[in-house]
C-alpha atoms as a PDB file:
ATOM      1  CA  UNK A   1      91.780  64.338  94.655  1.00  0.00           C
ATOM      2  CA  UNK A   2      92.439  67.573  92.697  1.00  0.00           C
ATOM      3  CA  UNK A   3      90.226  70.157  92.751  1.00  0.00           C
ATOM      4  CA  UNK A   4      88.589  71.585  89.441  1.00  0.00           C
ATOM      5  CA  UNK A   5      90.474  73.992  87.310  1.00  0.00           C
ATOM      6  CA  UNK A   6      88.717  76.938  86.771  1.00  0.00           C
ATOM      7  CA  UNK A   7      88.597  78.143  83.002  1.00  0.00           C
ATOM      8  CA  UNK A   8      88.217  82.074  83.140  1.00  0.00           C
ATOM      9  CA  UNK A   9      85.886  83.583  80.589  1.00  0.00           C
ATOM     10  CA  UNK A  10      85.019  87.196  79.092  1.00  0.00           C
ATOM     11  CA  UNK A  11      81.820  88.969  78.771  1.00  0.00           C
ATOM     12  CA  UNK A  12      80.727  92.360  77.410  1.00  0.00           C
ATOM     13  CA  UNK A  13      78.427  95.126  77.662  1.00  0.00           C
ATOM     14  CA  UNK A  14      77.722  97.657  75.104  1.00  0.00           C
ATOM     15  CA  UNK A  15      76.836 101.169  75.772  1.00  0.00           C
ATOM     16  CA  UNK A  16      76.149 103.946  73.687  1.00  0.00           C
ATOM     17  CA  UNK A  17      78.555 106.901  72.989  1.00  0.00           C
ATOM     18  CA  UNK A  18      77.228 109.649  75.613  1.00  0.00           C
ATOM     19  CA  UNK A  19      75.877 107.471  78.264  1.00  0.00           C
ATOM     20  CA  UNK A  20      79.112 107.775  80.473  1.00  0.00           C
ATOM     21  CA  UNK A  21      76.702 107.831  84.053  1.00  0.00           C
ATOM     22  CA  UNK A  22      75.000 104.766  83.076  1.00  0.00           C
ATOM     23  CA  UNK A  23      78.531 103.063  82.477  1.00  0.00           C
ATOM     24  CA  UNK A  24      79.765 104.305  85.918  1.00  0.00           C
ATOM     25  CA  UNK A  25      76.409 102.819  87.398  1.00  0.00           C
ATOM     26  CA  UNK A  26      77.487  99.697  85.938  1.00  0.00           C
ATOM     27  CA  UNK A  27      80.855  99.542  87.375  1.00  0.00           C
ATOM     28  CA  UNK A  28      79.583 100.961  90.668  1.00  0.00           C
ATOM     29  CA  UNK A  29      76.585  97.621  90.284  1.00  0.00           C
ATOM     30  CA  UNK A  30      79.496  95.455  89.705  1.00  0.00           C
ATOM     31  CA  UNK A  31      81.454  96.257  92.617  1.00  0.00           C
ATOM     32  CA  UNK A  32      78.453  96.096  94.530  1.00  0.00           C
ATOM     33  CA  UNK A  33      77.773  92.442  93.110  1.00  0.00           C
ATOM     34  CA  UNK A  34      81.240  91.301  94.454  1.00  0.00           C
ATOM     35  CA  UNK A  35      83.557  91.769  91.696  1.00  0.00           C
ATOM     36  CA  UNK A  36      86.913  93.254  92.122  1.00  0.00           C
ATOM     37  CA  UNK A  37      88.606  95.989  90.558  1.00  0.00           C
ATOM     38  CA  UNK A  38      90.551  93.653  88.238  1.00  0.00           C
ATOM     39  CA  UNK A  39      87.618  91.148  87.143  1.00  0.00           C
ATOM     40  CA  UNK A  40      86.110  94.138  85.303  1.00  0.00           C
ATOM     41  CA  UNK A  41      87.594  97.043  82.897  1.00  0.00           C
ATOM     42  CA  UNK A  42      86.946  99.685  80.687  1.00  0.00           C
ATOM     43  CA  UNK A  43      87.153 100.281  76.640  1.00  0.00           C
ATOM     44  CA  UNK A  44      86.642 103.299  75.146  1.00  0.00           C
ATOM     45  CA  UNK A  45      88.098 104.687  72.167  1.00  0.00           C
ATOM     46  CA  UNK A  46      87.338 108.262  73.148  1.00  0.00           C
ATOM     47  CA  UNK A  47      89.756 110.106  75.608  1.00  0.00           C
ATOM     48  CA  UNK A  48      88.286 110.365  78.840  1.00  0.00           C
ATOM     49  CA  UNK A  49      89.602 112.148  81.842  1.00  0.00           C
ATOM     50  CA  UNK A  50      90.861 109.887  84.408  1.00  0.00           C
ATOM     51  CA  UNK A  51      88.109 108.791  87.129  1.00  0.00           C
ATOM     52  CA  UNK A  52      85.116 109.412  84.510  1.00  0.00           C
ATOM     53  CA  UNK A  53      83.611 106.520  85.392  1.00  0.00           C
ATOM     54  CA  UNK A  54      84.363 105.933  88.878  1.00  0.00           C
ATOM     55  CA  UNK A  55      87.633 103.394  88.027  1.00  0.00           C
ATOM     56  CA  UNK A  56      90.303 103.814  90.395  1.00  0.00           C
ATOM     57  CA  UNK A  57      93.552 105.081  89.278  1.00  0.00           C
ATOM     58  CA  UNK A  58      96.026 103.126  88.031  1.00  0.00           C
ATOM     59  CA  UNK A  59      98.779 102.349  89.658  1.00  0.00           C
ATOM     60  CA  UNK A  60     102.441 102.630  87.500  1.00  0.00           C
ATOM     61  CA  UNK A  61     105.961 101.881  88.461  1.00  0.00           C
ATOM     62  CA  UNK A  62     107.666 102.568  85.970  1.00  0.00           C
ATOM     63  CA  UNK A  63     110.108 105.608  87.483  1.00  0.00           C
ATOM     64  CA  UNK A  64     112.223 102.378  89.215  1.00  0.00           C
ATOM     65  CA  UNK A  65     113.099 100.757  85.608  1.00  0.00           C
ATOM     66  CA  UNK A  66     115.811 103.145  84.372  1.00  0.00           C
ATOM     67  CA  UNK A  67     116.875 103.367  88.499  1.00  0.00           C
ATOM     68  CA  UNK A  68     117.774  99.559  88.520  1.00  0.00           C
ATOM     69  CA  UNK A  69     118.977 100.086  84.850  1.00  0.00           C
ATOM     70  CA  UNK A  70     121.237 102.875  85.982  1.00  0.00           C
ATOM     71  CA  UNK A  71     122.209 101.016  88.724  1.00  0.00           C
ATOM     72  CA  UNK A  72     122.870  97.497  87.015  1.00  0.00           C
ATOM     73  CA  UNK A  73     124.691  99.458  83.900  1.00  0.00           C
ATOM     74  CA  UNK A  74     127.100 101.097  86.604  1.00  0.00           C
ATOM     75  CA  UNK A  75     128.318  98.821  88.318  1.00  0.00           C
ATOM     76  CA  UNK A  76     128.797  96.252  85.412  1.00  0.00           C
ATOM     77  CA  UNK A  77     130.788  99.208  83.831  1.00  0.00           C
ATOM     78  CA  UNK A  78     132.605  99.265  87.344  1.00  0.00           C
ATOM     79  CA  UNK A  79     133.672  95.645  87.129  1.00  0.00           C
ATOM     80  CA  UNK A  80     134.495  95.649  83.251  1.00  0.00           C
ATOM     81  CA  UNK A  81     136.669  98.653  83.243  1.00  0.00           C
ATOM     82  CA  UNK A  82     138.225  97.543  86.671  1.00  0.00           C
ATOM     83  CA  UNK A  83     138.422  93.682  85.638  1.00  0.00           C
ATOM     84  CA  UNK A  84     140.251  94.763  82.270  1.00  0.00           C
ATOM     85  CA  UNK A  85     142.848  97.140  83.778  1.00  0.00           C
ATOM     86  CA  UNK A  86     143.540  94.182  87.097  1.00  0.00           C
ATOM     87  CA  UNK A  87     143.406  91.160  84.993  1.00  0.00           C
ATOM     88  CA  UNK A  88     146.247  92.511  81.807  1.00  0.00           C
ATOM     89  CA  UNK A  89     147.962  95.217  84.275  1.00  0.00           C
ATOM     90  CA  UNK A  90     149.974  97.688  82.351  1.00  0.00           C
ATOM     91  CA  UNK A  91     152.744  99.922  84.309  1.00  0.00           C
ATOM     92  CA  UNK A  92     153.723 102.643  82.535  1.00  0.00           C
ATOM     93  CA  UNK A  93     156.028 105.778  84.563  1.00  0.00           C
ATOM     94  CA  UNK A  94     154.598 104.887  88.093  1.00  0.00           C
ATOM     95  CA  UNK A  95     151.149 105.391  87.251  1.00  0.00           C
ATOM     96  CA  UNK A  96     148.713 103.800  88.884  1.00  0.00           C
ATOM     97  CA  UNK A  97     146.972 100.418  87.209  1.00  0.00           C
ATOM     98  CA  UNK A  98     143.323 101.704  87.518  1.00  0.00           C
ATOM     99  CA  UNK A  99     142.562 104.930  85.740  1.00  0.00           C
ATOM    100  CA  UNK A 100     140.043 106.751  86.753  1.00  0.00           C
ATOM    101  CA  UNK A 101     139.403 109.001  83.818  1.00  0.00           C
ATOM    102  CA  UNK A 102     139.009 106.392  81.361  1.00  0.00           C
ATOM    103  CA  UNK A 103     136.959 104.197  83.646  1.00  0.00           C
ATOM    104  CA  UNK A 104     134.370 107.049  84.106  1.00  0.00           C
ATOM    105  CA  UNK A 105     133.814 107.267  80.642  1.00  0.00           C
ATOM    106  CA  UNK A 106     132.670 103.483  80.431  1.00  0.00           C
ATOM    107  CA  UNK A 107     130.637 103.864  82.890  1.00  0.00           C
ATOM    108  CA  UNK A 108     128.393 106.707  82.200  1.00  0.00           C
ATOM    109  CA  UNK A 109     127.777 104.731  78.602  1.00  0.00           C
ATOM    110  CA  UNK A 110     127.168 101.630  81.004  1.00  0.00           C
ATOM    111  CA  UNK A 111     125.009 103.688  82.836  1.00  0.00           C
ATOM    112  CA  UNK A 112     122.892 105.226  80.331  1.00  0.00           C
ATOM    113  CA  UNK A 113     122.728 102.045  78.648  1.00  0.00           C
ATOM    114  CA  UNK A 114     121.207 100.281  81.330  1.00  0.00           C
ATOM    115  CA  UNK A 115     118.634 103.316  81.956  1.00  0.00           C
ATOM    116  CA  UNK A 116     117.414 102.822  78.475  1.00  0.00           C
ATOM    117  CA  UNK A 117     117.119  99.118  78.154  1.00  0.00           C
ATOM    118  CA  UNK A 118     115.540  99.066  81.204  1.00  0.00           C
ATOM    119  CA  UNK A 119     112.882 101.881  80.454  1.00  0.00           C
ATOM    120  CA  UNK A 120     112.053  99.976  77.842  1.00  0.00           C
ATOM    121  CA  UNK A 121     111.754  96.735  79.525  1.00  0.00           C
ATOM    122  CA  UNK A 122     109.438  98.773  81.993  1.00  0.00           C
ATOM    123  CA  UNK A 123     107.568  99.830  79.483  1.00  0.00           C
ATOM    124  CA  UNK A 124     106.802  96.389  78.098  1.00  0.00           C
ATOM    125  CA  UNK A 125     106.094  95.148  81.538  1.00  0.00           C
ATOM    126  CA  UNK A 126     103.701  98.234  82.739  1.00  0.00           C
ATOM    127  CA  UNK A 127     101.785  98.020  79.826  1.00  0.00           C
ATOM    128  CA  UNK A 128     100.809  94.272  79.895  1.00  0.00           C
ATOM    129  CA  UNK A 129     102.419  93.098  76.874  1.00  0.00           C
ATOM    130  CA  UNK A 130     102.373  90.777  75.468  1.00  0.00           C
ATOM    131  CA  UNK A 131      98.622  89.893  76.378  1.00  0.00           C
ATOM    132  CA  UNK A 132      97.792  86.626  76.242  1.00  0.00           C
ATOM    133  CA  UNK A 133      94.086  86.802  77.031  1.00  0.00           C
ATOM    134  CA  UNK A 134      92.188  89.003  74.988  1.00  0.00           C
ATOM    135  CA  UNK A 135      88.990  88.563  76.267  1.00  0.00           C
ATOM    136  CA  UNK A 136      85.546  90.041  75.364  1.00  0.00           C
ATOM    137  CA  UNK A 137      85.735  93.068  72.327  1.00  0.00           C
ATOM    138  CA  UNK A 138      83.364  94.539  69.723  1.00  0.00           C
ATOM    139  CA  UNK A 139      84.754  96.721  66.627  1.00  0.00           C
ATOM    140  CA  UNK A 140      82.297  99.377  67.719  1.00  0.00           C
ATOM    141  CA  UNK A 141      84.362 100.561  70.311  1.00  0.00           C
ATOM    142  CA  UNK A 142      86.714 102.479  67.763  1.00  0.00           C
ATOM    143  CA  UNK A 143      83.320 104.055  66.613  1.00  0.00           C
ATOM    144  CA  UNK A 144      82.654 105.283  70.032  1.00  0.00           C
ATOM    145  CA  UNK A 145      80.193 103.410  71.867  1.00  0.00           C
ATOM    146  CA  UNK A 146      81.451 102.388  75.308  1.00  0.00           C
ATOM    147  CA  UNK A 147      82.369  98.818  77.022  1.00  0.00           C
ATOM    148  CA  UNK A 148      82.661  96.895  80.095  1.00  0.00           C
ATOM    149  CA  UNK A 149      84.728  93.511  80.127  1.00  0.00           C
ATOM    150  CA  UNK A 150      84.304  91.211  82.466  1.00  0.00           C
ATOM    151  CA  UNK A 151      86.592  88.752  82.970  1.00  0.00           C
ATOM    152  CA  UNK A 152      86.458  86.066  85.775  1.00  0.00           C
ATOM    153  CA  UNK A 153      85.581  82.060  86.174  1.00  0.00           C
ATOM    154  CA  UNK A 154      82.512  80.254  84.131  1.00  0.00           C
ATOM    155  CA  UNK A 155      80.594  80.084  87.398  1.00  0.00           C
ATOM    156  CA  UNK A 156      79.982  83.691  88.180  1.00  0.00           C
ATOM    157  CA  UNK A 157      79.713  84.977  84.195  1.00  0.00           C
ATOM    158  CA  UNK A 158      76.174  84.599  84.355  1.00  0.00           C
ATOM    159  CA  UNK A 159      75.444  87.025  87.117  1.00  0.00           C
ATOM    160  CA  UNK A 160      78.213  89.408  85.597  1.00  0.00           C
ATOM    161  CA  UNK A 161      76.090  89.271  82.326  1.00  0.00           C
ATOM    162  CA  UNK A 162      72.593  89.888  84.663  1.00  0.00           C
ATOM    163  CA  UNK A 163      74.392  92.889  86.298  1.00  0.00           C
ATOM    164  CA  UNK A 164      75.379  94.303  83.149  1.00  0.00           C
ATOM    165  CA  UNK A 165      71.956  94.061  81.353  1.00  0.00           C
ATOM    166  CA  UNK A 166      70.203  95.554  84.163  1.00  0.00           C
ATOM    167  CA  UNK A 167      72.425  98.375  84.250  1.00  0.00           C
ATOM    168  CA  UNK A 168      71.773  99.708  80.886  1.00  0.00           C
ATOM    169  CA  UNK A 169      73.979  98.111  78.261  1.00  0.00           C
ATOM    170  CA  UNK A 170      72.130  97.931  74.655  1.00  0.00           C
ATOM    171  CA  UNK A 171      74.148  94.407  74.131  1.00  0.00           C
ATOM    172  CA  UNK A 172      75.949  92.099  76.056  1.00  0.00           C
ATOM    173  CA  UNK A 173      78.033  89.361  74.418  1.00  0.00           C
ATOM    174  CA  UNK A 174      80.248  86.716  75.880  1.00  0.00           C
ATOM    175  CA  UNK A 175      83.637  86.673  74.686  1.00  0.00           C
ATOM    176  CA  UNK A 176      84.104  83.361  72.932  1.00  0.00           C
ATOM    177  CA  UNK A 177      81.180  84.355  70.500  1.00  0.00           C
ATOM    178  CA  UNK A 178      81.519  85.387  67.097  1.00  0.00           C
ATOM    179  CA  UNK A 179      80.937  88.759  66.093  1.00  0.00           C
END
């Protein structure tokens, strides 16, 4: 028998712009209720430092992107410039068939081609596009007020929603509601 496929589902709560130590009380109550770091995140459309609200800090990397790039573009540059010059051979006054000037040339392009696509690759990747799951969000965020997204199976949404109201949010809304 299969087991039961668990739908996951997206709740909110609503703070009020300046009540930044009642939002870190609400992540620190959510921790404490047994969610994990990724069930729950922040939205805020005012600049914060990092660590405001007691969120750990995020982890990036993107600095190995334009490294593989680099790398790939290389040695595909290294094979293309060598492949042409071994496969259609041309001996001209003794010289020898692989050249290295114009084979460095090729691959510093190949090179810095493959640092850029990749970057920006990385870049798409690191960022989480595209998203697929929206979850929980209210338009007031843009005007400053403060949320907390919750995002984990139908079973425990209920207590995430109980955590949330008792720690101080003005409203909390589940994410497959209308506005």
């Amino acid at each position: 028998m299969m087991p039961k496929m668990q739908f996951k589902r997206s709740v909110i709560g609503l703070f009020q712009p300046g009540s930044e130590d009642t939002v870190a009380d609400s992540m620190d109550a959510l921790k404490a209720g047994g969610y994990t770091e990724h069930e729950y995140e922040l939205l805020t459309g005012t600049p914060y430092p990092e660590g405001t609200f007691g969120e750990a800090e995020p982890k990036h990397s993107l600095f190995r992107y334009p490294l593989i790039g680099a790398a790939c573009g290389f040695i595909i540059g290294l094979i293309l410039t060598s492949g042409t010059q071994l496969a259609y051979p041309l001996i001209t006054g003794g010289k020898p068939v692989l050249s290295i000037p114009p084979m460095a040339i090729i691959m510093y392009e190949g090179t810095m081609l493959g640092a850029i696509l990749f970057t920006v690759l990385g870049i798409i990747i690191e960022s989480r596009l595209p998203r697929l799951f929206m979850g929980a969000y209210d338009t007031r965020i843009t005007e400053g007020w403060i949320g907390v997204t919750v995002t984990t199976t139908e079973d425990r949404i209920g207590k995430a929603e109980e955590i949330l109201r008792k720690s101080g949010a003005r409203e909390v809304k589940r994410g497959w509601e209308k506005s």
